[in-house]
N, C-alpha and C. Protein backbone atom coordinates (compact mmCIF):
# COMPACT_ATOMS: atom_id res chain seq x y z
N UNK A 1 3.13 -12.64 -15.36
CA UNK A 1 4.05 -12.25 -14.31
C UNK A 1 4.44 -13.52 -13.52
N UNK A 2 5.62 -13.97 -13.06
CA UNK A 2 6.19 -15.34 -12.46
C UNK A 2 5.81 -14.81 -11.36
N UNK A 3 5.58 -15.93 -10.77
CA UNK A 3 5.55 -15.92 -9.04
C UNK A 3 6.38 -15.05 -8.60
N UNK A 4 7.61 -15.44 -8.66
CA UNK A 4 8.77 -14.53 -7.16
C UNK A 4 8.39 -12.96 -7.87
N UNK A 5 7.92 -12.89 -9.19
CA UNK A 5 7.51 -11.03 -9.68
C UNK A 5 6.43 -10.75 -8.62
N UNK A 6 5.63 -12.19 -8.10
CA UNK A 6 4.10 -11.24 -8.29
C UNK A 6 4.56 -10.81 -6.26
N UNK A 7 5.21 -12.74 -5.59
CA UNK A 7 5.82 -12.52 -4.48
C UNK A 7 6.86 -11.35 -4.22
N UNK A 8 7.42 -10.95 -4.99
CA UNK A 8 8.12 -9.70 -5.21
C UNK A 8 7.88 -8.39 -4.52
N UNK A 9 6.43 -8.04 -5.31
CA UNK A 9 5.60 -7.20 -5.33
C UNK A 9 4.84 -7.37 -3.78
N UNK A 10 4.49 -7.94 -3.49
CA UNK A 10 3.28 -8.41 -2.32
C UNK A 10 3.90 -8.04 -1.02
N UNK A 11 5.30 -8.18 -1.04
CA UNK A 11 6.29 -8.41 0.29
C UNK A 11 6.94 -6.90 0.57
N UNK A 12 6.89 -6.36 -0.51
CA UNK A 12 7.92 -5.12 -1.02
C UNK A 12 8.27 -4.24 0.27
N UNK A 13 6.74 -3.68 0.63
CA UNK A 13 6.84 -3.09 1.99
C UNK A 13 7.31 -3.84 2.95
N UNK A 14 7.65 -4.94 3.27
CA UNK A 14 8.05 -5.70 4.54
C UNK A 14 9.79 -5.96 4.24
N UNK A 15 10.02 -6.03 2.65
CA UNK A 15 11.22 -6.18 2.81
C UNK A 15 11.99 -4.73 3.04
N UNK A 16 11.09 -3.65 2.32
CA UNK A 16 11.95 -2.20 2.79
C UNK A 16 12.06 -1.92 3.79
N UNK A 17 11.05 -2.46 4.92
CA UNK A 17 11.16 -1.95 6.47
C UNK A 17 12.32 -2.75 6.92
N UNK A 18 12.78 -3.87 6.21
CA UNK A 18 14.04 -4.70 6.65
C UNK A 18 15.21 -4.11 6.29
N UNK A 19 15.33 -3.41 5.45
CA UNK A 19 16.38 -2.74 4.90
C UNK A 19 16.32 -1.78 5.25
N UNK A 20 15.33 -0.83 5.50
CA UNK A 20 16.06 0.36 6.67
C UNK A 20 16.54 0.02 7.57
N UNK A 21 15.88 -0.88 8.38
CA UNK A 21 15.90 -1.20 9.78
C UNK A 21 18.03 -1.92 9.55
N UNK A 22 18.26 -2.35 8.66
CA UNK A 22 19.52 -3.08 8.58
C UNK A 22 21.02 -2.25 8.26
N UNK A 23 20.02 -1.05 7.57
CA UNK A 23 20.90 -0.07 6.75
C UNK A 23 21.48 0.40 7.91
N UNK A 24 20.91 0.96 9.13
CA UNK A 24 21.74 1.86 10.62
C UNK A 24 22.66 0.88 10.61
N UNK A 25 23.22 -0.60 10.38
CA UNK A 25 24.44 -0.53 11.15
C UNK A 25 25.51 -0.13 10.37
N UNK A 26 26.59 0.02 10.88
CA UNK A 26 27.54 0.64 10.26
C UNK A 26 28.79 -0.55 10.63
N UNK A 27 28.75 -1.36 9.53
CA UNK A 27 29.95 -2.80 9.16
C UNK A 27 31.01 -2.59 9.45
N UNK A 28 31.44 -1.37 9.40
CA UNK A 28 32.78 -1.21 9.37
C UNK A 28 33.52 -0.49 11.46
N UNK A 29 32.26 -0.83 11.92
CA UNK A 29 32.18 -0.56 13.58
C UNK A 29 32.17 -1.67 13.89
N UNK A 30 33.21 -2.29 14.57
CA UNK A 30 33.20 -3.67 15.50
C UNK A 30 31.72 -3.89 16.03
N UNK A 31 31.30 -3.23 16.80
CA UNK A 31 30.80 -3.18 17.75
C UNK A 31 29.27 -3.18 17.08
N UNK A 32 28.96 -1.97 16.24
CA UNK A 32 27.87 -2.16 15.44
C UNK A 32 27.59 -3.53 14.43
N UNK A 33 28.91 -3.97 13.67
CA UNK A 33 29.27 -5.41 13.11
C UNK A 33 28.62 -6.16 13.85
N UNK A 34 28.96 -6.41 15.22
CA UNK A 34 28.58 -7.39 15.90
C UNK A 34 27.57 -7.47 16.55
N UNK A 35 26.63 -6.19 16.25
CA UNK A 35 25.31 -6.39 16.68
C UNK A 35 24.34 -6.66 15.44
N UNK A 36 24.95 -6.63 14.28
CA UNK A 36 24.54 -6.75 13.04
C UNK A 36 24.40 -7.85 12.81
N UNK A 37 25.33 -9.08 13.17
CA UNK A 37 25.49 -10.45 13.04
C UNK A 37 24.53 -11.09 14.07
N UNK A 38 24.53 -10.63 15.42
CA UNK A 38 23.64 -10.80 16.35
C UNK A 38 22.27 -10.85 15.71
N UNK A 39 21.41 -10.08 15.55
CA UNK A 39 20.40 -9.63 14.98
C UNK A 39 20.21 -10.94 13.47
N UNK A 40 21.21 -11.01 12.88
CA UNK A 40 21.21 -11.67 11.91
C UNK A 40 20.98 -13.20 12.40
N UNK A 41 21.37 -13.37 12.96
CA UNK A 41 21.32 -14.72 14.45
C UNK A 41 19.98 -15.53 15.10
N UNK A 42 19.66 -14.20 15.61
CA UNK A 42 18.33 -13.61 16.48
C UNK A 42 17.43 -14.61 15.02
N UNK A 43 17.44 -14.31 13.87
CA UNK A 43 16.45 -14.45 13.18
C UNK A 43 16.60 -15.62 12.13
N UNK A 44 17.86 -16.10 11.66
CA UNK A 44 18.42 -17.10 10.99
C UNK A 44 18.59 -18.63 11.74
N UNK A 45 18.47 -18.56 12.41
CA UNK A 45 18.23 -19.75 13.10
C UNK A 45 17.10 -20.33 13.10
N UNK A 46 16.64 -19.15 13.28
CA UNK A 46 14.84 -19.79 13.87
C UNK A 46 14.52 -19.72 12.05
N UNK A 47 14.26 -19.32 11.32
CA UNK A 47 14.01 -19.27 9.82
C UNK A 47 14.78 -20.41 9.27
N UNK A 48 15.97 -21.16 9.59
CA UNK A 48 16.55 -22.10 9.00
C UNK A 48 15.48 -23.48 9.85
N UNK A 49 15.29 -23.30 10.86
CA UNK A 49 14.71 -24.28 11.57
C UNK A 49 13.34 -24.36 10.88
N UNK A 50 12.88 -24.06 10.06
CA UNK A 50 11.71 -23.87 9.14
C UNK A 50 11.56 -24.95 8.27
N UNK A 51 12.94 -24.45 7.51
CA UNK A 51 13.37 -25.35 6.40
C UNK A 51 13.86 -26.08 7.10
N UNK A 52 14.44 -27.25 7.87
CA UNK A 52 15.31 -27.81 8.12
C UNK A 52 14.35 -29.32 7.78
N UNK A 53 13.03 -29.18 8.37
CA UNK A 53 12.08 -30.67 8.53
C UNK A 53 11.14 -30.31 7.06
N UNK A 54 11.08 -28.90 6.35
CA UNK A 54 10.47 -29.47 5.36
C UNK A 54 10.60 -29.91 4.12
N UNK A 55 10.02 -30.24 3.59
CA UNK A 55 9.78 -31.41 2.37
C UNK A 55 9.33 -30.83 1.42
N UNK A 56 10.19 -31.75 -0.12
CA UNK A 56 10.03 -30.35 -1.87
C UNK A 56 10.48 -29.42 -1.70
N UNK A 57 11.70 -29.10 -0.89
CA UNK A 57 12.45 -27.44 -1.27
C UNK A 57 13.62 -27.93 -1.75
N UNK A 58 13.83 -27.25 -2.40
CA UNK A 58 15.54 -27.34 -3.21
C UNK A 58 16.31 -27.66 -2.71
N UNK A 59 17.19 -27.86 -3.53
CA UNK A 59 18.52 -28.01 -1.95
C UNK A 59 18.75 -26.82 -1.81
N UNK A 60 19.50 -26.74 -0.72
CA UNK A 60 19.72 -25.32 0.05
C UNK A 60 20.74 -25.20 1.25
N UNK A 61 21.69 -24.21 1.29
CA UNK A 61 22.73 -24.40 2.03
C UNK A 61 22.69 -23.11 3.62
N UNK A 62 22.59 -24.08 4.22
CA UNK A 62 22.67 -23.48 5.53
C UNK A 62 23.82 -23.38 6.26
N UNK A 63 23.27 -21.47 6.37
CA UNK A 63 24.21 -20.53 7.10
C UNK A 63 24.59 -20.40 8.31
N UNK A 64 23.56 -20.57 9.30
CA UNK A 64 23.29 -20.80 10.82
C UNK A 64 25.25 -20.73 10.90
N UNK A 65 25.99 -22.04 10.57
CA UNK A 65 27.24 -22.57 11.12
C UNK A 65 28.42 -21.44 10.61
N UNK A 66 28.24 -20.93 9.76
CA UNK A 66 29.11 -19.55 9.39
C UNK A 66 28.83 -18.73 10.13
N UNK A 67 27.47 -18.05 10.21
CA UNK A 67 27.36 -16.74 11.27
C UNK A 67 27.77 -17.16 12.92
N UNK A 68 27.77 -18.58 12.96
CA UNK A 68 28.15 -18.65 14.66
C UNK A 68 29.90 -18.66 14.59
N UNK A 69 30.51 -19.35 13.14
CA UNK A 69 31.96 -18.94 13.62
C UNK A 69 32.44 -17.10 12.98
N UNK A 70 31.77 -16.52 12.90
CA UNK A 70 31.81 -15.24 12.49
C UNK A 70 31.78 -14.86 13.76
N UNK A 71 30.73 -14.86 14.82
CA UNK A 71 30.73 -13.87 15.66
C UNK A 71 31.47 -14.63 16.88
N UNK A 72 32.15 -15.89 16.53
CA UNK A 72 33.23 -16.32 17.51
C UNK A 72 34.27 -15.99 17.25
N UNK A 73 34.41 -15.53 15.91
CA UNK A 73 36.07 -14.74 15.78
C UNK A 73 36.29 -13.72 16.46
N UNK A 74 34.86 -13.04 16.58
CA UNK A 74 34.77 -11.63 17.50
C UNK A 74 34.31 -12.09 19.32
N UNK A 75 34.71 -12.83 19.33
CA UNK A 75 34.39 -13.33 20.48
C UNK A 75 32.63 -13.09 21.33
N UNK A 76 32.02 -13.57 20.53
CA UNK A 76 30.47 -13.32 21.23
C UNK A 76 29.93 -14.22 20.42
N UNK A 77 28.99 -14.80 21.94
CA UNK A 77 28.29 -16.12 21.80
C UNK A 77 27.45 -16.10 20.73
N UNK A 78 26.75 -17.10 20.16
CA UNK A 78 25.30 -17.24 19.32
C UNK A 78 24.37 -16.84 20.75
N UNK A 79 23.32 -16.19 19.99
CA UNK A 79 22.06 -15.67 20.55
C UNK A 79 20.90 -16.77 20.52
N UNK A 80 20.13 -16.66 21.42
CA UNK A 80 19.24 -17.45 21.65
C UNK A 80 17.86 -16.98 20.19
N UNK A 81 17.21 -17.93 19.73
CA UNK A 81 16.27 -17.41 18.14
C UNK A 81 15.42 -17.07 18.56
N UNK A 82 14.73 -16.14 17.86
CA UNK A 82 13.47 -15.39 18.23
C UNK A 82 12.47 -16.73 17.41
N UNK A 83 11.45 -16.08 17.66
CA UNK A 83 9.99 -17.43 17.22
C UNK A 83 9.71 -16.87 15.94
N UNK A 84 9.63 -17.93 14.99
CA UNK A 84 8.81 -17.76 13.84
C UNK A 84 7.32 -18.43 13.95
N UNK A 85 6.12 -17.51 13.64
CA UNK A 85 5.23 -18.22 13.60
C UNK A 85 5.15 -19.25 12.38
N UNK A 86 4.73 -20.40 12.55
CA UNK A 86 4.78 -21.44 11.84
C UNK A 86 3.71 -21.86 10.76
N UNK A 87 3.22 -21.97 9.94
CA UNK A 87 1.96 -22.19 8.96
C UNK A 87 2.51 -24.01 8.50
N UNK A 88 1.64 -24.59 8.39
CA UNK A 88 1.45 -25.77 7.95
C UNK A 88 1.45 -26.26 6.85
N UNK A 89 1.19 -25.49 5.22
CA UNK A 89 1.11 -25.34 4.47
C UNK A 89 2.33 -25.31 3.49
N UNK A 90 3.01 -26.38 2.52
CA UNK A 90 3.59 -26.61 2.05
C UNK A 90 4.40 -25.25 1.69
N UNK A 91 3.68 -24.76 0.88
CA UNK A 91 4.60 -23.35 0.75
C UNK A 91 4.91 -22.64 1.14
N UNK A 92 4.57 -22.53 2.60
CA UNK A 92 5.26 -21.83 3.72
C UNK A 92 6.64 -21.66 3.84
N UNK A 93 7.52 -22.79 3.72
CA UNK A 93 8.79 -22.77 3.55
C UNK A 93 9.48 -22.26 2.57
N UNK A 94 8.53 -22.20 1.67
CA UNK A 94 9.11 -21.41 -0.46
C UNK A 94 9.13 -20.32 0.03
N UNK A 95 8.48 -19.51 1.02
CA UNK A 95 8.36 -18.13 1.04
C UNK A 95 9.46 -17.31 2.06
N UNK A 96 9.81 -18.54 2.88
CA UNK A 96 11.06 -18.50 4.11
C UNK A 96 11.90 -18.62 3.55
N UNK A 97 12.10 -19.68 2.43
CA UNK A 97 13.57 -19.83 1.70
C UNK A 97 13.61 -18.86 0.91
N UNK A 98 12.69 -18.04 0.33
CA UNK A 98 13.02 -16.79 -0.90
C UNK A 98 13.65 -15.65 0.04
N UNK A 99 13.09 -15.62 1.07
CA UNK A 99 13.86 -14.13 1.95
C UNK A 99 15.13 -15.07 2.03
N UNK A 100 15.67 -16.08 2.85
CA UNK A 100 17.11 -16.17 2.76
C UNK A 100 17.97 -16.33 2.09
N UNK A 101 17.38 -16.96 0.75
CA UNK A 101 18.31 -17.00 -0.44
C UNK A 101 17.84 -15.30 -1.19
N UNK A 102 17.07 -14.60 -0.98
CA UNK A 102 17.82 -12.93 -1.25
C UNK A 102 18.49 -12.37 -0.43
N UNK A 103 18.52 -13.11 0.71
CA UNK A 103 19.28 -12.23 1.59
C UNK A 103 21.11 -12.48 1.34
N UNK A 104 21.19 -13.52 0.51
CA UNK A 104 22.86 -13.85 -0.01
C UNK A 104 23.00 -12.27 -0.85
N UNK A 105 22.08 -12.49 -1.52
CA UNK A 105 22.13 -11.31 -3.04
C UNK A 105 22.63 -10.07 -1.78
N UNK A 106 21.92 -9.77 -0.89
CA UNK A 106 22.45 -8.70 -0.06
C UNK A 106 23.86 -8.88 0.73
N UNK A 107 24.03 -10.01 0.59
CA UNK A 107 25.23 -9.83 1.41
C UNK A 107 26.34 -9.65 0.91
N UNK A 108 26.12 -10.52 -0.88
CA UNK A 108 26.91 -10.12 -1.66
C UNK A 108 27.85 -8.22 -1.49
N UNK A 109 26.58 -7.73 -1.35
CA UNK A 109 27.23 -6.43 -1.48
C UNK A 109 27.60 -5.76 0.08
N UNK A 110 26.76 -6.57 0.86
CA UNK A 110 27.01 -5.82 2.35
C UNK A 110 28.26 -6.27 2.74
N UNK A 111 29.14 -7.23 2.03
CA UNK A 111 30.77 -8.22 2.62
C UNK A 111 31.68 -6.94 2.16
N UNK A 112 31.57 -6.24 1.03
CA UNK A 112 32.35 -5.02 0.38
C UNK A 112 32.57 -4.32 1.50
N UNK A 113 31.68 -4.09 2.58
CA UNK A 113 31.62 -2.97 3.53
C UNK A 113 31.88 -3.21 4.70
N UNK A 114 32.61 -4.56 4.40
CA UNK A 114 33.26 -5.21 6.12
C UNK A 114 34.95 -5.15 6.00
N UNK A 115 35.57 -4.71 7.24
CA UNK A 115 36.55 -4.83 6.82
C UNK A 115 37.60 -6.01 6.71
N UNK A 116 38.55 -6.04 6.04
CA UNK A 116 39.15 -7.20 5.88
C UNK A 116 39.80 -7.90 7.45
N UNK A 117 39.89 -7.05 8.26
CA UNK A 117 39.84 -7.46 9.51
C UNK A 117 38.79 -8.46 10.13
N UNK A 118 37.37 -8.17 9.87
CA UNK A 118 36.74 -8.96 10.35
C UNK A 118 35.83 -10.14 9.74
N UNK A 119 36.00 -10.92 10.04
CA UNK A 119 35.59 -12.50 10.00
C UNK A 119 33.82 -12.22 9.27
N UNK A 120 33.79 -12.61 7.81
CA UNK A 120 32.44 -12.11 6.83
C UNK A 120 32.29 -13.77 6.27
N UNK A 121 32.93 -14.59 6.56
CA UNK A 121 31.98 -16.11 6.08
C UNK A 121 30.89 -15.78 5.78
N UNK A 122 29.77 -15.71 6.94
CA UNK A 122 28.21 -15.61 7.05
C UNK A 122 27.68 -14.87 5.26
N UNK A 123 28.75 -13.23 5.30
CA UNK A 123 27.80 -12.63 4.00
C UNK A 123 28.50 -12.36 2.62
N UNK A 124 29.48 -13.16 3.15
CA UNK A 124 30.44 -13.65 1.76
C UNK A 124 29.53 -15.51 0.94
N UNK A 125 28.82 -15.87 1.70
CA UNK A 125 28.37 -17.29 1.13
C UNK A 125 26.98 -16.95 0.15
N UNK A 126 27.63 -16.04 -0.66
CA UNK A 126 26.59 -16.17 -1.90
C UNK A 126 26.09 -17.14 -2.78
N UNK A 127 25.74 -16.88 -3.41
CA UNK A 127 25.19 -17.94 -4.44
C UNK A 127 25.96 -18.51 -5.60
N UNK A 128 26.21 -20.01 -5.89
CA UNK A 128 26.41 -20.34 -6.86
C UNK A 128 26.69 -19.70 -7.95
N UNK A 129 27.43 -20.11 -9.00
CA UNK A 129 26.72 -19.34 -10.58
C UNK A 129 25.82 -20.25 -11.10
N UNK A 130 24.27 -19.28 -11.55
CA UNK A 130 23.43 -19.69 -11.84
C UNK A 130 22.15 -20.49 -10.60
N UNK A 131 22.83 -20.68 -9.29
CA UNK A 131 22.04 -21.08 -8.18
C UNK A 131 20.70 -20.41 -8.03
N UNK A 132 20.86 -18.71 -8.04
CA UNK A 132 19.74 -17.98 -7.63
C UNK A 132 19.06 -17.81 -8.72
N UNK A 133 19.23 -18.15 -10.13
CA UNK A 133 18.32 -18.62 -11.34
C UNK A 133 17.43 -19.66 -10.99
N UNK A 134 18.50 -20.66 -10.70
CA UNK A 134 17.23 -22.09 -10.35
C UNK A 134 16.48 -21.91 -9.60
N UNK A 135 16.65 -21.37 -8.37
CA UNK A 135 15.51 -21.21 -7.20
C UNK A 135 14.61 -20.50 -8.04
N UNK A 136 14.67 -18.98 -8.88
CA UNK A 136 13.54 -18.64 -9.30
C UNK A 136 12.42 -19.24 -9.76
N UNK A 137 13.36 -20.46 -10.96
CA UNK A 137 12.49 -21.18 -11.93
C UNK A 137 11.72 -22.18 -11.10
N UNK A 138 12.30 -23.40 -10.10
CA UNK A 138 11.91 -23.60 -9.27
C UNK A 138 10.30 -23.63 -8.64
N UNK A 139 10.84 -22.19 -8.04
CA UNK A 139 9.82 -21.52 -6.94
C UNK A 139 8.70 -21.15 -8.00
N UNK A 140 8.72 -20.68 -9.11
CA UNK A 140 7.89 -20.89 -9.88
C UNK A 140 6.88 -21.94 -10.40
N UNK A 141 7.63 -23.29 -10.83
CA UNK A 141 7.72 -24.19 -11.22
C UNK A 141 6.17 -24.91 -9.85
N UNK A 142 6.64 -23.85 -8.69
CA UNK A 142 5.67 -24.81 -7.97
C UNK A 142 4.69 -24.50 -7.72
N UNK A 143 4.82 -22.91 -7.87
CA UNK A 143 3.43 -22.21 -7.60
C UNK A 143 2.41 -22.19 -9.16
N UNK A 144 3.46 -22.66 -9.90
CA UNK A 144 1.94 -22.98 -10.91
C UNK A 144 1.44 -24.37 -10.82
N UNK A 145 1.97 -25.55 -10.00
CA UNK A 145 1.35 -26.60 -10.01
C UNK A 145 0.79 -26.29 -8.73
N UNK A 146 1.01 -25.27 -7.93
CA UNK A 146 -0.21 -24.87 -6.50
C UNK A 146 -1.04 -24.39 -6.56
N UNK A 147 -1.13 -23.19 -7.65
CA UNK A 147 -2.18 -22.35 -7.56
C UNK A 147 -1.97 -21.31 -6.97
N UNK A 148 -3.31 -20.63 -6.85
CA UNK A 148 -3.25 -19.20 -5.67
C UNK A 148 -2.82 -19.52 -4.26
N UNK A 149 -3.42 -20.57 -4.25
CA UNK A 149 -3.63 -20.92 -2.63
C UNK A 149 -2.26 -21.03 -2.06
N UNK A 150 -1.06 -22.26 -2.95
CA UNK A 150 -0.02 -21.65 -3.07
C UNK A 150 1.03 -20.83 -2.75
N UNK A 151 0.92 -19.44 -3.74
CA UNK A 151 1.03 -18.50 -3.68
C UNK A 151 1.27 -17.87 -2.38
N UNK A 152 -0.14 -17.59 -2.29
CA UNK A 152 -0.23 -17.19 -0.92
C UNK A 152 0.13 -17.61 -0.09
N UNK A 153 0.23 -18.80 0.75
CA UNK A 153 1.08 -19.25 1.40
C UNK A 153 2.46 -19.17 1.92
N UNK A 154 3.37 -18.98 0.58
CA UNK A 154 4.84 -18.97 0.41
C UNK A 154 4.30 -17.20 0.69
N UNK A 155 3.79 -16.28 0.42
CA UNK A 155 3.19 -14.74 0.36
C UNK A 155 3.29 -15.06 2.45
N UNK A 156 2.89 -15.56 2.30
CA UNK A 156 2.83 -15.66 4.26
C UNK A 156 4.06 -15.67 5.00
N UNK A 157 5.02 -17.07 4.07
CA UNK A 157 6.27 -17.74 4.89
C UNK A 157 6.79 -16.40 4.60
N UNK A 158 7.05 -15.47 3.23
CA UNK A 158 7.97 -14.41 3.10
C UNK A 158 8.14 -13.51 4.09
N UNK A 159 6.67 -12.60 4.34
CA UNK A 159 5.86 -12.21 5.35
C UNK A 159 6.61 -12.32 6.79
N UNK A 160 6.35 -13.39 6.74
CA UNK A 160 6.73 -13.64 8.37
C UNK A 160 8.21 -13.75 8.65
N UNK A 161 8.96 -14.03 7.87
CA UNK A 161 10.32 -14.10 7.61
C UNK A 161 11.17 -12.58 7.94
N UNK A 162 10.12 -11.43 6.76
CA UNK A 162 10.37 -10.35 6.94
C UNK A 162 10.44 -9.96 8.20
N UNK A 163 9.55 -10.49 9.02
CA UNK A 163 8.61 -9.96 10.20
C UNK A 163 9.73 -10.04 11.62
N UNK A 164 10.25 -11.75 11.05
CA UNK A 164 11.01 -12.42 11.64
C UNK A 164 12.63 -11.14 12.07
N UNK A 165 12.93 -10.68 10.81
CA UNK A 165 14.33 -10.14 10.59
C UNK A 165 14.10 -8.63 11.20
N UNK A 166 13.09 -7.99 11.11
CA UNK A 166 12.62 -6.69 11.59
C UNK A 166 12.53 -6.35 13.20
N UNK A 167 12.25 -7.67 13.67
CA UNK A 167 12.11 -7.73 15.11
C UNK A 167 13.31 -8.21 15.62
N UNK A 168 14.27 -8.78 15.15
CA UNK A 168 15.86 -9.21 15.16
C UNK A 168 16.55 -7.90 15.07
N UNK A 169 16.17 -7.22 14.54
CA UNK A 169 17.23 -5.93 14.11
C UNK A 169 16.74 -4.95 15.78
N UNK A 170 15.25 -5.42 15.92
CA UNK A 170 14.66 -4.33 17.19
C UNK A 170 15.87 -4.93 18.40
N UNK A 171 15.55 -6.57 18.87
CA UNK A 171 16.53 -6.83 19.65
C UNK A 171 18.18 -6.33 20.39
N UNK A 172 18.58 -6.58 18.76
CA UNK A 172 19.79 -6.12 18.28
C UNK A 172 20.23 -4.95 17.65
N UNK A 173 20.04 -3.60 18.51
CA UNK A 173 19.68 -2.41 17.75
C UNK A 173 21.19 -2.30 16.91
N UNK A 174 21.10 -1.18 16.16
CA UNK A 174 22.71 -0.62 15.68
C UNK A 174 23.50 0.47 16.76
């Protein structure tokens, strides 16, 4: 079983509580939109600020600057970031970058449900062709030269990431 299968598995419950919790807004409501992006805000910042100082992650393209001119088309400020707790541990960041690079895969389909009226940069910036392949192999690639210990780790950054976006959505209700 590859890593992001076994990380997959381990997170499952934390990512479904993210996806209910994301599913109430309703995209196609200004108003709900823009508490959707908020919330998205609330938690992408502080999760990009993760990755931003660490070291051995892929390249990787940060969103932060799309979601702030998204919710300036709608006229409302960027939000101040909620706290990610921080781990020290190299793979901490593999496990922060796997929730935001799936979270493209979601937006892929959540941009369908915005209307062409409103300003979707932020969940229109999917992935490459073939981008979200490499990260798999990758993220793999490292957890077998890490080990369990590893593993777990990036099992933490995911974790908390989840944790991160769940309490963003509380902020920022629908």
């Amino acid at each position: 079983m590859s890593a992001v299968t076994q990380l997959r598995a381990r997170t499952s419950k934390a990512h479904d509580k993210v996806d209910a919790a994301f599913s109430a807004y309703c995209l196609d409501v200004k108003a709900s939109y823009e508490r959707f992006l908020l919330a998205h805000a609330h938690a992408l910042i502080a999760a990009e600020g993760v990755l931003a100082p660490a070291r051995e992650l892929p390249v990787w393209r940060p969103r932060a600057d799309l979601l702030a001119n998204d919710l300036r088309a709608l006229g409302v400020e960027m939000p101040d970031p909620l706290t990610i707790v921080a781990d020290s541990h190299p793979a901490y960041p593999w496990g922060v970058l796997y929730v935001l690079e799936g979270s493209r895969l979601g937006g892929r389909v959540l941009a369908d449900r915005v209307p062409a009226s409103f300003p979707a940069n932020y969940l229109r910036a999917v992935h490459t062709p073939g981008e979200w392949r490499a990260f798999r192999s990758t993220f793999d690639a490292q957890a077998t030269a890490g080990g369990d210990a590893w593993l777990k780790h990036a099992v933490i950054g995911a974790e908390a990431c989840f944790d991160l976006y769940q309490r963003a959505a509380a902020v920022s209700p629908p």
